[in-house]
Protein backbone atom coordinates (compact mmCIF):
# COMPACT_ATOMS: atom_id res chain seq x y z
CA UNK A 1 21.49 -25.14 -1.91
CA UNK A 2 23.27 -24.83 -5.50
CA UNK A 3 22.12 -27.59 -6.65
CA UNK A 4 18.30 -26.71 -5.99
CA UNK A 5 18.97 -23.29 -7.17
CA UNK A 6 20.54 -24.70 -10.27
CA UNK A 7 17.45 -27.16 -10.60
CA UNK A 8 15.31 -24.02 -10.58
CA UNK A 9 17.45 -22.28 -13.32
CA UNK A 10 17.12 -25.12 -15.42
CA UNK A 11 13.64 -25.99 -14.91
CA UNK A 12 12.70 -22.10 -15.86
CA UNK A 13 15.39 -22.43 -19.03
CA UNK A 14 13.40 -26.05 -20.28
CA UNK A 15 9.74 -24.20 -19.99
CA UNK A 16 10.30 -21.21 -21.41
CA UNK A 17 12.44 -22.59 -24.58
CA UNK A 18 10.53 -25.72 -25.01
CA UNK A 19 13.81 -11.34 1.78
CA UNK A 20 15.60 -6.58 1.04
CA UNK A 21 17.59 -6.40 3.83
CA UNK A 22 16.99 -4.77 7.39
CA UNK A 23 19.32 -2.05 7.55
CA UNK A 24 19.05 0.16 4.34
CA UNK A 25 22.76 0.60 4.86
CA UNK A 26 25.40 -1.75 5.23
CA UNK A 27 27.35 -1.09 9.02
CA UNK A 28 30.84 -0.71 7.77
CA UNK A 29 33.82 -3.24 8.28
CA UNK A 30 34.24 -3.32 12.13
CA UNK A 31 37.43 -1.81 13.39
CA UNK A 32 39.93 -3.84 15.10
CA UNK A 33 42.34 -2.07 17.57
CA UNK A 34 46.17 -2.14 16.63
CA UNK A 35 48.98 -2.17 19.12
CA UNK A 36 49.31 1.49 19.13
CA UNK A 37 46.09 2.32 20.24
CA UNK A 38 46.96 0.27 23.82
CA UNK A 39 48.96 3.06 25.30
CA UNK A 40 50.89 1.97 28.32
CA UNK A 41 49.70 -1.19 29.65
CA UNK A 42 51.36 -4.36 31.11
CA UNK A 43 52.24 -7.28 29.04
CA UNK A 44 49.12 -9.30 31.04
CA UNK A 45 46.53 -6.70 29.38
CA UNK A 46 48.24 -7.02 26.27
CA UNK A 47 48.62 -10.64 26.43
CA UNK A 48 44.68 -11.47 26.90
CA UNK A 49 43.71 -8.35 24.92
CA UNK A 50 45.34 -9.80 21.88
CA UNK A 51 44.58 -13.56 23.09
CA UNK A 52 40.42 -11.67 22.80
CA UNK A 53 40.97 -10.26 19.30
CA UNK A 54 42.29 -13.80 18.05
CA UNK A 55 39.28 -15.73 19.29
CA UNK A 56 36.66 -13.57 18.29
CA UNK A 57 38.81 -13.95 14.97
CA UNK A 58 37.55 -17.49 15.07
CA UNK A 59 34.53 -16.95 16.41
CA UNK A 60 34.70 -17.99 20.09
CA UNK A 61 32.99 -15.24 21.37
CA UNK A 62 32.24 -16.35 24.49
CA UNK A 63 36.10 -17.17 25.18
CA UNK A 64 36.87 -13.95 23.62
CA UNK A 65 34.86 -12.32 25.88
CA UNK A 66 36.79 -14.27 29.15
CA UNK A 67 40.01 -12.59 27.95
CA UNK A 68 38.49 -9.16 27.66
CA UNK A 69 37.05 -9.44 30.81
CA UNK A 70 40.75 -10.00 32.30
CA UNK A 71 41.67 -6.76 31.03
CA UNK A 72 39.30 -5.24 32.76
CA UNK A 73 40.07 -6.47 36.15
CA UNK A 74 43.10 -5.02 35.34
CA UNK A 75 42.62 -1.73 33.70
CA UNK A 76 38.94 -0.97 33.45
CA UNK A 77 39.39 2.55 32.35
CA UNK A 78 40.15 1.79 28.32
CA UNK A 79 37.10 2.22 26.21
CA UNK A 80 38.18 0.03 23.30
CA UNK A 81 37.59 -2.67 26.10
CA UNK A 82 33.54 -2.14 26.13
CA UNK A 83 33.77 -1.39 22.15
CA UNK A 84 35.21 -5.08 22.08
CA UNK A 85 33.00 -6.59 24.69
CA UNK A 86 29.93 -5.25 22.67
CA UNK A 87 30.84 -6.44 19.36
CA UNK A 88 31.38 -9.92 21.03
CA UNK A 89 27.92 -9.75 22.92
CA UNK A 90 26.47 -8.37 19.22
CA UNK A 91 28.10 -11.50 17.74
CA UNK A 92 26.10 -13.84 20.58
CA UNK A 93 23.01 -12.06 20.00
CA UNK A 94 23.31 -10.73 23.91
CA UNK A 95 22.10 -7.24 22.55
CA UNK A 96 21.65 -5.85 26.09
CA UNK A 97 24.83 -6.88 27.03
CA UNK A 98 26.41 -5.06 23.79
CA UNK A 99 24.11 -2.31 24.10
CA UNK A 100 25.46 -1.44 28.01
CA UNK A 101 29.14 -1.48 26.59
CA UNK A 102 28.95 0.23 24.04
CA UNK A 103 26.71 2.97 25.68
CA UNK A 104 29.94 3.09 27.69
CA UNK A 105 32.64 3.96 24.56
CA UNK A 106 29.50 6.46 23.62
CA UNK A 107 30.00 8.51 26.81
CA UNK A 108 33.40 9.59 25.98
CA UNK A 109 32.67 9.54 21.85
CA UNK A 110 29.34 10.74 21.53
CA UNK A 111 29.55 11.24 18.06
CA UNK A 112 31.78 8.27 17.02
CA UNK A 113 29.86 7.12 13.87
CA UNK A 114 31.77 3.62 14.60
CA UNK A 115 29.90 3.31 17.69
CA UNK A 116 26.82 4.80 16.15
CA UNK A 117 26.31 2.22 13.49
CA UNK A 118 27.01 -0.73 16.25
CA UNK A 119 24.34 0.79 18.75
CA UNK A 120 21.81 1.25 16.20
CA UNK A 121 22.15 -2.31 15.18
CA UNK A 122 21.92 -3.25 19.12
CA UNK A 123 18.89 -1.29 19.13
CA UNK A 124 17.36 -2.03 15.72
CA UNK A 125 17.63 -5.72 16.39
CA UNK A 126 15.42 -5.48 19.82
CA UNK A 127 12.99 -3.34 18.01
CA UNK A 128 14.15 -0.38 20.13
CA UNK A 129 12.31 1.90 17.41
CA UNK A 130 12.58 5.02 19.58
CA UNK A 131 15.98 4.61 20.90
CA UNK A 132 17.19 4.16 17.29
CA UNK A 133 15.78 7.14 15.76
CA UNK A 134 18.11 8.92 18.40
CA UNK A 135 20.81 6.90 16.55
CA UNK A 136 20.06 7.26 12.91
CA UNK A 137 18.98 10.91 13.24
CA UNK A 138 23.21 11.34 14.10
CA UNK A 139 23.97 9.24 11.47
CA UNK A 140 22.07 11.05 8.64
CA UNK A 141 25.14 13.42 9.23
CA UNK A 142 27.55 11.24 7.54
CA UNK A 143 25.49 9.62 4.93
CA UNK A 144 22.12 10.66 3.63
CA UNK A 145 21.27 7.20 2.97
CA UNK A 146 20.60 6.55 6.63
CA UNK A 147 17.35 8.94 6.27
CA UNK A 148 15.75 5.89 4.16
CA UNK A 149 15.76 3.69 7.59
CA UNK A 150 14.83 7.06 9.70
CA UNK A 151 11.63 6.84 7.18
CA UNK A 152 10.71 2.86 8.24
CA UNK A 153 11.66 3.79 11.99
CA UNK A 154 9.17 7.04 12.03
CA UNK A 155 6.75 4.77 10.60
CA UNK A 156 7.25 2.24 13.60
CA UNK A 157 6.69 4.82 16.01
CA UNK A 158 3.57 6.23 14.34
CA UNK A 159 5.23 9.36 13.38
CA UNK A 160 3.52 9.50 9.66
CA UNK A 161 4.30 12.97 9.05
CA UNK A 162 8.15 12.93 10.03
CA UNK A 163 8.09 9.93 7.89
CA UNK A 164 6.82 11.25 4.55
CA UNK A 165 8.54 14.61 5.06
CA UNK A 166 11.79 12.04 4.81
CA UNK A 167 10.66 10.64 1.80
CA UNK A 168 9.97 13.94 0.24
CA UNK A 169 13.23 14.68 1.02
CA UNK A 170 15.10 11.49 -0.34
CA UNK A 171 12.56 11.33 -3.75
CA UNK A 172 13.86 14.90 -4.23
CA UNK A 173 17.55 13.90 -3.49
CA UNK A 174 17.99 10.59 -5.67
CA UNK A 175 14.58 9.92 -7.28
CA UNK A 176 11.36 8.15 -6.80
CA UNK A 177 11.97 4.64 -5.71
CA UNK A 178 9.82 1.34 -5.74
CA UNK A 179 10.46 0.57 -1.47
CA UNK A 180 9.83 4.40 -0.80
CA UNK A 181 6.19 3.99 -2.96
CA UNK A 182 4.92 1.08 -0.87
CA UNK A 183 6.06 2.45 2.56
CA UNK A 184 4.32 5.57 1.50
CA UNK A 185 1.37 3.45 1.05
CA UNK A 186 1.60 1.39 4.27
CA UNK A 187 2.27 5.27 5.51
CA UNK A 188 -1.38 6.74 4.16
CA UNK A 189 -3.59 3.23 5.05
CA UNK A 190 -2.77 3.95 8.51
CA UNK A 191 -3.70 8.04 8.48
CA UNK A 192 -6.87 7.97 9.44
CA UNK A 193 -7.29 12.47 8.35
CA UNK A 194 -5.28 12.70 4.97
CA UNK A 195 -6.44 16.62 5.17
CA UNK A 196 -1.98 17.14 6.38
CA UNK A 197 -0.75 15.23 3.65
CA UNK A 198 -3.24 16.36 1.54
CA UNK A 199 -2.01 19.96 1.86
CA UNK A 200 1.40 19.00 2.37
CA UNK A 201 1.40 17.69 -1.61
CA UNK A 202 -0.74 20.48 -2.93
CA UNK A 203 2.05 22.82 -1.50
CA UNK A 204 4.82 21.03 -2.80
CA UNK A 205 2.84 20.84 -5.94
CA UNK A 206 2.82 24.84 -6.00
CA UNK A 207 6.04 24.79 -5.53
CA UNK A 208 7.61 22.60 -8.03
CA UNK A 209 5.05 22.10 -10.52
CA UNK A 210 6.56 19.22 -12.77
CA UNK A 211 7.55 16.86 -10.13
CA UNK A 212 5.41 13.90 -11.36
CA UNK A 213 5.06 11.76 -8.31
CA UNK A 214 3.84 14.60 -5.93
CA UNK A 215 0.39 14.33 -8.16
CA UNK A 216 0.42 11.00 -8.20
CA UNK A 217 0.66 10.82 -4.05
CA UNK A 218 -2.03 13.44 -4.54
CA UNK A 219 -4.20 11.26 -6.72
CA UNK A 220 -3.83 8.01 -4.05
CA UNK A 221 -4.94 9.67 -1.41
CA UNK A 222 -8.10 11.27 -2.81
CA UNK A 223 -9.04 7.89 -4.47
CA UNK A 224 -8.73 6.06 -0.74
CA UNK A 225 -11.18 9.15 0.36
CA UNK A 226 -13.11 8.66 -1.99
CA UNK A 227 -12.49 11.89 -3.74
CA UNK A 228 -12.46 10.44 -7.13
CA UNK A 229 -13.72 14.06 -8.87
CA UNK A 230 -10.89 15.16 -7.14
CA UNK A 231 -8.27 12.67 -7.89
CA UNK A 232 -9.19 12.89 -11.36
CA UNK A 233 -8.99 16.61 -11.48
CA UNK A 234 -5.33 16.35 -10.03
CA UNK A 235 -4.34 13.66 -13.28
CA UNK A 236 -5.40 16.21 -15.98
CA UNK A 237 -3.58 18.83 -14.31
CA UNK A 238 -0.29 16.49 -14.57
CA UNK A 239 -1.31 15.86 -17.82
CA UNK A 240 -1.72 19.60 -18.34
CA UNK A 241 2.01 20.20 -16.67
CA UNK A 242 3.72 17.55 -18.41
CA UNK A 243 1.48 15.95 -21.76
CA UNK A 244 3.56 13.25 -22.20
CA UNK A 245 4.14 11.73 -18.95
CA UNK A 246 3.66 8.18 -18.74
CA UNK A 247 3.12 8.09 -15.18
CA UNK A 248 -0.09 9.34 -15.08
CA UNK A 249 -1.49 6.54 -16.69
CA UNK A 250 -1.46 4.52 -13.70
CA UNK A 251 -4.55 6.58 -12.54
CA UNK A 252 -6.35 7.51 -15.73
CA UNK A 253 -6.63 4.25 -16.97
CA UNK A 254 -9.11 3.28 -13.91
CA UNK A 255 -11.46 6.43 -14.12
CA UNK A 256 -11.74 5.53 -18.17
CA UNK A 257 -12.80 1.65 -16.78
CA UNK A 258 -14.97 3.12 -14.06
CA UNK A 259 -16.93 5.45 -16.64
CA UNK A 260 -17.08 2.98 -19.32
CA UNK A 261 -14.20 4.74 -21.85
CA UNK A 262 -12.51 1.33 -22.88
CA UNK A 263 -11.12 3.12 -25.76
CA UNK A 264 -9.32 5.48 -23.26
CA UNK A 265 -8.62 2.94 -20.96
CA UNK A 266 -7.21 0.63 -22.96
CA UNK A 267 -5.08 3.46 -24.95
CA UNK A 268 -3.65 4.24 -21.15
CA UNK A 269 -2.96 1.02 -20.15
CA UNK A 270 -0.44 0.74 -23.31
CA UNK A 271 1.07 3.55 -22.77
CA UNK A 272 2.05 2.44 -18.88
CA UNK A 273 2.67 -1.18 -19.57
CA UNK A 274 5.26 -0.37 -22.43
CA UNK A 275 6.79 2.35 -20.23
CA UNK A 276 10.66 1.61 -18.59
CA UNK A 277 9.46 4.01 -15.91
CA UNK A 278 7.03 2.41 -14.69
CA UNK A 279 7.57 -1.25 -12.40
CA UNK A 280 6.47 -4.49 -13.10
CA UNK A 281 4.48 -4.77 -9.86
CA UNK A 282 2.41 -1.62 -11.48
CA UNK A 283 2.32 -3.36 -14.48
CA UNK A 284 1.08 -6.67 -12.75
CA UNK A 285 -1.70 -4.61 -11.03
CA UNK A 286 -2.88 -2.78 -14.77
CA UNK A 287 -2.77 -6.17 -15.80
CA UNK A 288 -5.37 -7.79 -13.13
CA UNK A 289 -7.68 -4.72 -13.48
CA UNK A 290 -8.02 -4.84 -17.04
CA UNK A 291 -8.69 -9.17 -16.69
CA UNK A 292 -11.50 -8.08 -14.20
CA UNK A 293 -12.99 -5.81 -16.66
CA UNK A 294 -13.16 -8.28 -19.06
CA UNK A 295 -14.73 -10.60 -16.99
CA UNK A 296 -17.86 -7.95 -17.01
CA UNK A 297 -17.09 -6.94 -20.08
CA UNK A 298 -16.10 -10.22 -22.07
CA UNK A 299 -17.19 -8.20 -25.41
CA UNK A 300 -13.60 -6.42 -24.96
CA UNK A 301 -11.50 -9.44 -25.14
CA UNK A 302 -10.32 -8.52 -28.87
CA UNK A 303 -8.65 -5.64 -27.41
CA UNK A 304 -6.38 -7.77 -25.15
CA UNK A 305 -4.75 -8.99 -28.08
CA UNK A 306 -3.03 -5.60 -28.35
CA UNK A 307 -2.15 -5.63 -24.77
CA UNK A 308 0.05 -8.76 -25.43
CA UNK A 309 1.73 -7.47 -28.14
CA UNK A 310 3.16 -4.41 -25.76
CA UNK A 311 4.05 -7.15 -23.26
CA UNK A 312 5.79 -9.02 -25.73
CA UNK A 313 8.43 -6.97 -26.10
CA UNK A 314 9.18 -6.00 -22.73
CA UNK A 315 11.44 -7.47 -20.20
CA UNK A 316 10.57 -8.93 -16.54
CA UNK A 317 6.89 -9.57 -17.11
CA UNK A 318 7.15 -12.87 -15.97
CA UNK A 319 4.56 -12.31 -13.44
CA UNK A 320 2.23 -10.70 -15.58
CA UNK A 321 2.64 -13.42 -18.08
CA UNK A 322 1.13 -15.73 -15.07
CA UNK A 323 -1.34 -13.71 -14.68
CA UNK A 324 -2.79 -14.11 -18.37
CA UNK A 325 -1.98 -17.34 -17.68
CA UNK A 326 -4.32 -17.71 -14.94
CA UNK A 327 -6.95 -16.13 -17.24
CA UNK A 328 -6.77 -17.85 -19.79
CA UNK A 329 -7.13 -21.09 -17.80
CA UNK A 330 -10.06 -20.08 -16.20
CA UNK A 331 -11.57 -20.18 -19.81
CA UNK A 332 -10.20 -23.08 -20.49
CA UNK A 333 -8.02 -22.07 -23.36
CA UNK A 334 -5.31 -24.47 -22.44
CA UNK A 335 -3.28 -23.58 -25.28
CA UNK A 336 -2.97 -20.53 -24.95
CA UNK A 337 -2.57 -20.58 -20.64
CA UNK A 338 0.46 -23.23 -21.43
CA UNK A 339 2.09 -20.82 -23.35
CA UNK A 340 1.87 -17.62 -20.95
CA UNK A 341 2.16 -19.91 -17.81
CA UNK A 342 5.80 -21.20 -19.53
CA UNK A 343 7.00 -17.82 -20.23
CA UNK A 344 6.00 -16.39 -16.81
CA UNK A 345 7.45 -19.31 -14.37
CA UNK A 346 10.67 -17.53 -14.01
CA UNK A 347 9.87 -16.13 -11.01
CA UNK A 348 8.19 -18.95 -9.83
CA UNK A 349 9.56 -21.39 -10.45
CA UNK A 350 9.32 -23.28 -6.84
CA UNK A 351 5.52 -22.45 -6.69
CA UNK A 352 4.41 -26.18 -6.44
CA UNK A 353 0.36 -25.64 -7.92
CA UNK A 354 1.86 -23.22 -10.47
CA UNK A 355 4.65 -25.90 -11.18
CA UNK A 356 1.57 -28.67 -11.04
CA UNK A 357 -0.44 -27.10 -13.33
CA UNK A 358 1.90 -26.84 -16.26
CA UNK A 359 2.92 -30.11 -15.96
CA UNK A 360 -0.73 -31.26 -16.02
CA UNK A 361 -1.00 -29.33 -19.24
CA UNK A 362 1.78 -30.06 -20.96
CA UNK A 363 0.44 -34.02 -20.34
CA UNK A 364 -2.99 -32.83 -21.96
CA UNK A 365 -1.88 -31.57 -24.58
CA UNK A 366 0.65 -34.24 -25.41
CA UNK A 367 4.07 -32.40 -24.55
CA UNK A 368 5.27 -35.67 -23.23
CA UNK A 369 8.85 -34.55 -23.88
CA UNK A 370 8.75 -31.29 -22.07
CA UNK A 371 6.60 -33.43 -19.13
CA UNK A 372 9.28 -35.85 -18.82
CA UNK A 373 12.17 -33.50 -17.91
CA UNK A 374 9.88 -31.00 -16.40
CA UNK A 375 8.55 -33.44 -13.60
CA UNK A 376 12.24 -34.81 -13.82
CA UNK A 377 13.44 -31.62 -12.36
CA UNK A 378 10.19 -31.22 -10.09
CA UNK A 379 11.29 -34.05 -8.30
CA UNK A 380 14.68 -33.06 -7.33
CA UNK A 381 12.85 -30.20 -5.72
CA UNK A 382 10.03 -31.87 -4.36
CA UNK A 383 11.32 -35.28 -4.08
CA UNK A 384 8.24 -36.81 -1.64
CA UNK A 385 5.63 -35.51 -3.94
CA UNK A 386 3.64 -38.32 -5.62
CA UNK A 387 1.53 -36.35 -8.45
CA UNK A 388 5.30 -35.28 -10.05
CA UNK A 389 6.26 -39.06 -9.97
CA UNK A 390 2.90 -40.19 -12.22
CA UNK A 391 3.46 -37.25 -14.10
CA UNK A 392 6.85 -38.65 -15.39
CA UNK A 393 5.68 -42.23 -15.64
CA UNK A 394 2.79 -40.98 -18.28
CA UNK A 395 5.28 -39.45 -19.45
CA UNK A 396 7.63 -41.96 -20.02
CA UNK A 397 4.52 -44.62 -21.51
CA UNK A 398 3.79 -42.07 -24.12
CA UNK A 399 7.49 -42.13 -25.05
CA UNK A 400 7.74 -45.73 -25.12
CA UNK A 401 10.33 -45.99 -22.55
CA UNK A 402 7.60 -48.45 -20.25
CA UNK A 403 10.64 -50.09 -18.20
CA UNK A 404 11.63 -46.40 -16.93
CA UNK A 405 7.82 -45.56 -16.53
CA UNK A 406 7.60 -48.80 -14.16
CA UNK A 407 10.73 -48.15 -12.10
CA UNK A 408 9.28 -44.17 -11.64
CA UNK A 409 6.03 -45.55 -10.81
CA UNK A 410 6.85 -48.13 -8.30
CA UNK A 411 8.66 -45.38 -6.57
CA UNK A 412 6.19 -42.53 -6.60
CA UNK A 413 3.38 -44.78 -5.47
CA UNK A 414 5.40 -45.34 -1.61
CA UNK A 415 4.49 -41.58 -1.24
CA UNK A 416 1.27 -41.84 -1.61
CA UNK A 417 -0.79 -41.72 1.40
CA UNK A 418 -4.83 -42.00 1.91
CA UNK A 419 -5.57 -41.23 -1.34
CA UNK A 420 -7.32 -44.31 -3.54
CA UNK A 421 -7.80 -41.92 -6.74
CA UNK A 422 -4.21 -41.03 -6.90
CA UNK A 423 -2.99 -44.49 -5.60
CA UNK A 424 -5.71 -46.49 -8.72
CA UNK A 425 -3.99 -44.21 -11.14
CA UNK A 426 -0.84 -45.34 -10.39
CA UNK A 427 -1.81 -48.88 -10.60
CA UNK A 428 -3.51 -48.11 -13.78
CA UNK A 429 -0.35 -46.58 -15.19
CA UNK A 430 1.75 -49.20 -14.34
CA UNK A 431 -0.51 -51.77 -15.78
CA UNK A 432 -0.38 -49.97 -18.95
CA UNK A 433 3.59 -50.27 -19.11
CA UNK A 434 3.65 -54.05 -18.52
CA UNK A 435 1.10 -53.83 -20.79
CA UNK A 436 3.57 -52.01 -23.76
CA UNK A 437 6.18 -54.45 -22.95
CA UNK A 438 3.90 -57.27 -23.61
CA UNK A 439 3.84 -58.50 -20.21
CA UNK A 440 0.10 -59.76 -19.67
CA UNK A 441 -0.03 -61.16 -16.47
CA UNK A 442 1.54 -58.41 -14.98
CA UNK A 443 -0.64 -55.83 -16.51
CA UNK A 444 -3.38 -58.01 -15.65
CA UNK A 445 -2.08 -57.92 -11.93
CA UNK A 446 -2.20 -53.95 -11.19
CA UNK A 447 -5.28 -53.96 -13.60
CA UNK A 448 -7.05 -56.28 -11.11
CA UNK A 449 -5.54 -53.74 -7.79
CA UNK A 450 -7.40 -50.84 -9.70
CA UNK A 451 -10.65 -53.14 -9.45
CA UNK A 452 -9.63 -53.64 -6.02
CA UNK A 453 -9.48 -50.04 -5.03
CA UNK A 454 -12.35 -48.49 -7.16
CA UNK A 455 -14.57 -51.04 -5.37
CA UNK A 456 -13.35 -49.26 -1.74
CA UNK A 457 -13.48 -45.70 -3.22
């Protein structure tokens, strides 16, 4: 796993120069039960309880579990017995099991947040939505962080409205954040009558006027009802509220493209693609609108010269560097989709067609240097693909090392399967590298297998 990770670092370093977690809180270190917590108990409890503790220690849970069990038959009335029986049972994935003993501990410490965390987890992992509401609705008492998961599990359990009123809450507390936006999305696609959220916002609006996100929620939800007059209407009144947000952009650039105001459009989506408030996935999407546009529009395209100057300067646009890339391909500028396809494969850099296609480019265009190590490194990711194995022998013939080419070749071609196109150009290749090294009757050999296989094809 390093060694493909470093394979990836390096092949993004060579172009460009020449799955959040479950639990929105991390369950803290489990607690482990000292020898002054076991009260009065015989040296055969205390014997197997600390025999349990050293085997779950090393991870033999299930013999862990033996010794605990032991101490039960002899004192079941000890409630760090269950606690320990259902972290071993957690451990095996038995989440019933754990779930049963650690109800158990929760009937004498209903409000151990200890317990809490490990139940919830129990629960959370069964997709026990409901029961772990119950759970995380204690546990907001002790950290307000917890109300981000009580957000996801009211949206499991269809309660939309509980749901945003938590994110309200938590936007209010510690700011507007990127997860919180798209489960507020997921959150209105599935309200089928916006009219409570609708009035929700415009009351939070009243009340806190220059709160910049409550207008935009506003402005999403009349654009998916269609209220565009509306939605509009609620943008100028930011705009009114706060002139120089940069937020608002993110709508009024689309009603300037959908009423034909490129000039406005165009002087919006500057002002939100050069903004540090605003994230790159936002960005991205500004990005593919405006490329659509042009594809209408194609008497615009001057004006995207602009646009790439603001992205220029700006950091993490690697995917909407791909994205011009994409365009610009499309028009075959190859160029000019090299470029913006190597300064966007950062964060892509294991996409195999994106990875394919620069390659393919670099070899039209006569990059046979950045080719060579480029497929080089392909191959230690995709080692059985035969396209990254011709790309490095061309590679290698236009560099005049034709032995190397040869050895590649003879390699890649093993991997190819059904495929007489792929499998003549091979051939062909490798006829061309005897050919350099002045070896005629080999090159006259594969030259005579391309014959062979272009009369079959």
């Amino acid at each position: 796993m390093i060694k493909y990770r470093k394979h990836i670092y390096l092949l993004c370093l060579f172009l460009v120069i020449g799955s959040r977690i479950s639990f929105s809180q991390e369950i803290e270190p489990k607690q482990e039960v000292n020898i002054d917590d076991l009260g009065n108990v015989s040296d055969e409890f205390q014997e197997n309880f600390f025999e349990a503790l050293k085997q779950k220690a090393i991870t033999n849970h299930d013999k862990a579990i033996e010794a605990l069990e032991k101490c039960v038959a002899i004192d079941p009335k000890p409630n760090f017995l269950y606690l320990e029986l259902g972290k071993n049972y957690l451990e095996l994935k038995l989440y019933e099991r754990a779930e049963q003993n650690f109800n158990k501990v929760r009937k004498e410490k209903p409000n151990d947040r200890h317990v809490l965390e490990l139940l919830f987890e129990c629960y959370f992992k069964q997709q026990k939505y409901k029961e772990s509401i119950e759970i995380v609705e204690k546990l907001v008492r002790y950290n307000s962080m917890f109300k981000e998961q009580l957000a996801n599990l009211y949206f499991h359990e269809k309660r939309y409205d509980d749901a945003l009123t938590v994110i309200d809450e938590l936007n209010e507390e510690l700011g507007v954040d990127e997860y919180r936006i798209q489960l507020r999305k997921k959150i209105s696609a599935k309200i089928t009558d916006p009219n409570n959220q609708i009035s929700r916002l415009e009351n939070s609006i009243k009340e806190k006027p220059k709160v910049e996100q409550n207008y935009l929620n506003l402005i999403y939800l009349y654009s998916k009802d269609n209220q565009k007059n509306k939605a509009y209407q609620v943008a100028q009144r930011l705009l009114e509220k706060k002139p120089k947000s940069e937020l608002v952009h993110l709508a009024l650039y689309k009603f300037y493209l959908e009423d034909n105001k490129t000039d406005e459009a165009i002087r919006s989506m500057k002002i939100a693609l050069k903004s540090e408030k605003i994230d790159i996935e936002s960005k991205y999407k500004v990005i593919h609108d405006f490329l659509l546009f042009l594809d209408n529009n194609p008497q615009y395209e001057s004006q995207l010269t602009d646009i790439i100057t603001v992205l220029s300067t700006g950091s993490n646009n690697t995917k909407v560097l791909t994205e011009l890339g994409h365009y610009y391909y499309k028009k075959d500028q190859k160029e000019l989709a090299l470029n913006f396809y190597e300064r966007g494969i950062k964060s892509s850099a294991n996409d195999f067609s994106l990875l394919k296609r620069i390659l393919l480019l670099q070899l039209d265009l006569k990059r046979y240097d950045k080719a060579e190590i480029g497929s080089k490194l392909a191959l230690e990711m995709y080692p059985a693909q035969p396209i990254f194995y011709l790309i490095n022998g061309v590679s290698l013939i236009n560099l005049e090392r034709s032995q190397e080419a040869i050895e590649t070749l003879t390699l890649g071609i093993d991997y190819v399967i059904d495929d007489l196109k792929m499998e003549s150009d091979f051939y062909s290749q490798i006829s061309e590298a005897y050919q350099k090294l002045g070896n005629v009757e080999k090159a006259t050999e594969y030259k005579e297998k391309v014959v062979q296989l272009q009369k079959k094809s």
